[in-house]
Protein backbone atom coordinates (compact mmCIF):
# COMPACT_ATOMS: atom_id res chain seq x y z
CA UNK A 1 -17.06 13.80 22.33
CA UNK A 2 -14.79 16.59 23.40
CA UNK A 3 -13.90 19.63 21.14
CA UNK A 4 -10.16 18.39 20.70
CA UNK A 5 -11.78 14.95 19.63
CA UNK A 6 -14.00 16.29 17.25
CA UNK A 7 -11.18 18.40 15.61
CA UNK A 8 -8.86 15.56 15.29
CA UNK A 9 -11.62 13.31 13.79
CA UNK A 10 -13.29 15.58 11.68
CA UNK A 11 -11.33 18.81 11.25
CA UNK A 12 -11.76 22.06 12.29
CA UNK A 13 -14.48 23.99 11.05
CA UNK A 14 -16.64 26.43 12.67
CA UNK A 15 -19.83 25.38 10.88
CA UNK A 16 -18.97 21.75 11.50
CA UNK A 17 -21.52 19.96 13.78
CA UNK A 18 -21.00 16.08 15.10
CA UNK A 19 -23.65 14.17 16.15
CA UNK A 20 -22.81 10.77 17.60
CA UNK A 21 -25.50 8.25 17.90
CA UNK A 22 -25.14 4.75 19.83
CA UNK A 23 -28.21 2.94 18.89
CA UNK A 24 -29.97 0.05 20.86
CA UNK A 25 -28.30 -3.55 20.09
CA UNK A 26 -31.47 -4.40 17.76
CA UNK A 27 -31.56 -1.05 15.55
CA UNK A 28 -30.57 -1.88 12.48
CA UNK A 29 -29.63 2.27 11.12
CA UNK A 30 -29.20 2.47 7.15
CA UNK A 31 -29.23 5.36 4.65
CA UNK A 32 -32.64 5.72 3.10
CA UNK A 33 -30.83 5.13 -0.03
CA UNK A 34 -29.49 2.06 0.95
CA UNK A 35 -33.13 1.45 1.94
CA UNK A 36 -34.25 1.69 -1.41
CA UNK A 37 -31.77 -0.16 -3.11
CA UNK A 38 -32.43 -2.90 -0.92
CA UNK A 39 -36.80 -2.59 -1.72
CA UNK A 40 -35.35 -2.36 -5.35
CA UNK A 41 -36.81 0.49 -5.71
CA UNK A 42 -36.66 2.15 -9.26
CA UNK A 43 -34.58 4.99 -9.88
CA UNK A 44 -37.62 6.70 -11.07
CA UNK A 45 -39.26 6.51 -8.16
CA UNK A 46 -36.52 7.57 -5.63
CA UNK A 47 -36.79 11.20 -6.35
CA UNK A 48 -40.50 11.19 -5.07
CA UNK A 49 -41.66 13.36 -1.59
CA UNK A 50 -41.74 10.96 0.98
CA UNK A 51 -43.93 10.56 4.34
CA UNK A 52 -43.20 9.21 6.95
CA UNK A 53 -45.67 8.31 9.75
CA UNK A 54 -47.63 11.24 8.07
CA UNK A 55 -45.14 13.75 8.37
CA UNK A 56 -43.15 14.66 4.79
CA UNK A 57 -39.51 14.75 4.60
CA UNK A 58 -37.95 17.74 3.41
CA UNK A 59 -34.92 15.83 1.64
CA UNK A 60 -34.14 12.20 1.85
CA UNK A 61 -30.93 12.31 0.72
CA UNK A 62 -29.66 12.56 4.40
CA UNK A 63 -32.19 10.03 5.53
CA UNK A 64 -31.13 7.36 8.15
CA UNK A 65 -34.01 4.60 9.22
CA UNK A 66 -34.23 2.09 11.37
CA UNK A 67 -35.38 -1.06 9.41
CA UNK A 68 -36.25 -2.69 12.20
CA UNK A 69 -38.97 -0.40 13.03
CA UNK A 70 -40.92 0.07 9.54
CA UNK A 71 -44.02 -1.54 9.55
CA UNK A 72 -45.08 -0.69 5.93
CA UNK A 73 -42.82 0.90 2.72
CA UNK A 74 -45.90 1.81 -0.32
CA UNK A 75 -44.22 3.73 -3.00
CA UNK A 76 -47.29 5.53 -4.56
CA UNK A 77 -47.77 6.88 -7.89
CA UNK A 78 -46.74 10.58 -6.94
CA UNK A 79 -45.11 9.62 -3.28
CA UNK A 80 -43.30 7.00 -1.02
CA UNK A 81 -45.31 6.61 2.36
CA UNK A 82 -43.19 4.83 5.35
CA UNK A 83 -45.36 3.63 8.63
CA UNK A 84 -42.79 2.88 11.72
CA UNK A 85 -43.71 1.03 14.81
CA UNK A 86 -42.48 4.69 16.53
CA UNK A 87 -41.24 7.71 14.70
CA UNK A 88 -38.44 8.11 17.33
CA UNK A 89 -36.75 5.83 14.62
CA UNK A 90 -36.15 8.77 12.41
């Protein structure tokens, strides 16, 4: 996008920083928290570190996956541990 777009879109800020992403036709992007609520995963649980393809997350909160590409979700006792088919998904 150009800067003129970006201002009119999203204001004008110096610190502000757009990132536009057209994904493939079958990526299917959600919010990790959407994620969860969708696994039904407690609220207790959400809070935990979370790995994914062995690397940790430093916050979840602004978390987008591809669904389509998670091979296995196993919240653990202490953690949440997320194996993709490719970690470009993250």
């Amino acid at each position: 996008m150009k800067n003129d777009d970006v201002k009119k879109r999203f204001g004008n800020s110096e610190r502000l920083v757009v990132l536009v992403v057209t994904p493939k036709a079958n990526v299917k992007l959600t919010s990790l928290k959407d994620f969860y609520n969708n696994k039904r995963l407690s609220p207790s649980k959400r809070s935990l570190p979370i790995t994914v393809d062995g690397i940790p997350l430093a916050s979840a909160d602004d978390a987008i996956v591809d669904e389509s590409s998670i091979e296995t979700f196993n919240p653990k006792a202490d953690s949440i541990v997320l194996k993709t088919s490719s970690y470009e998904s993250f």
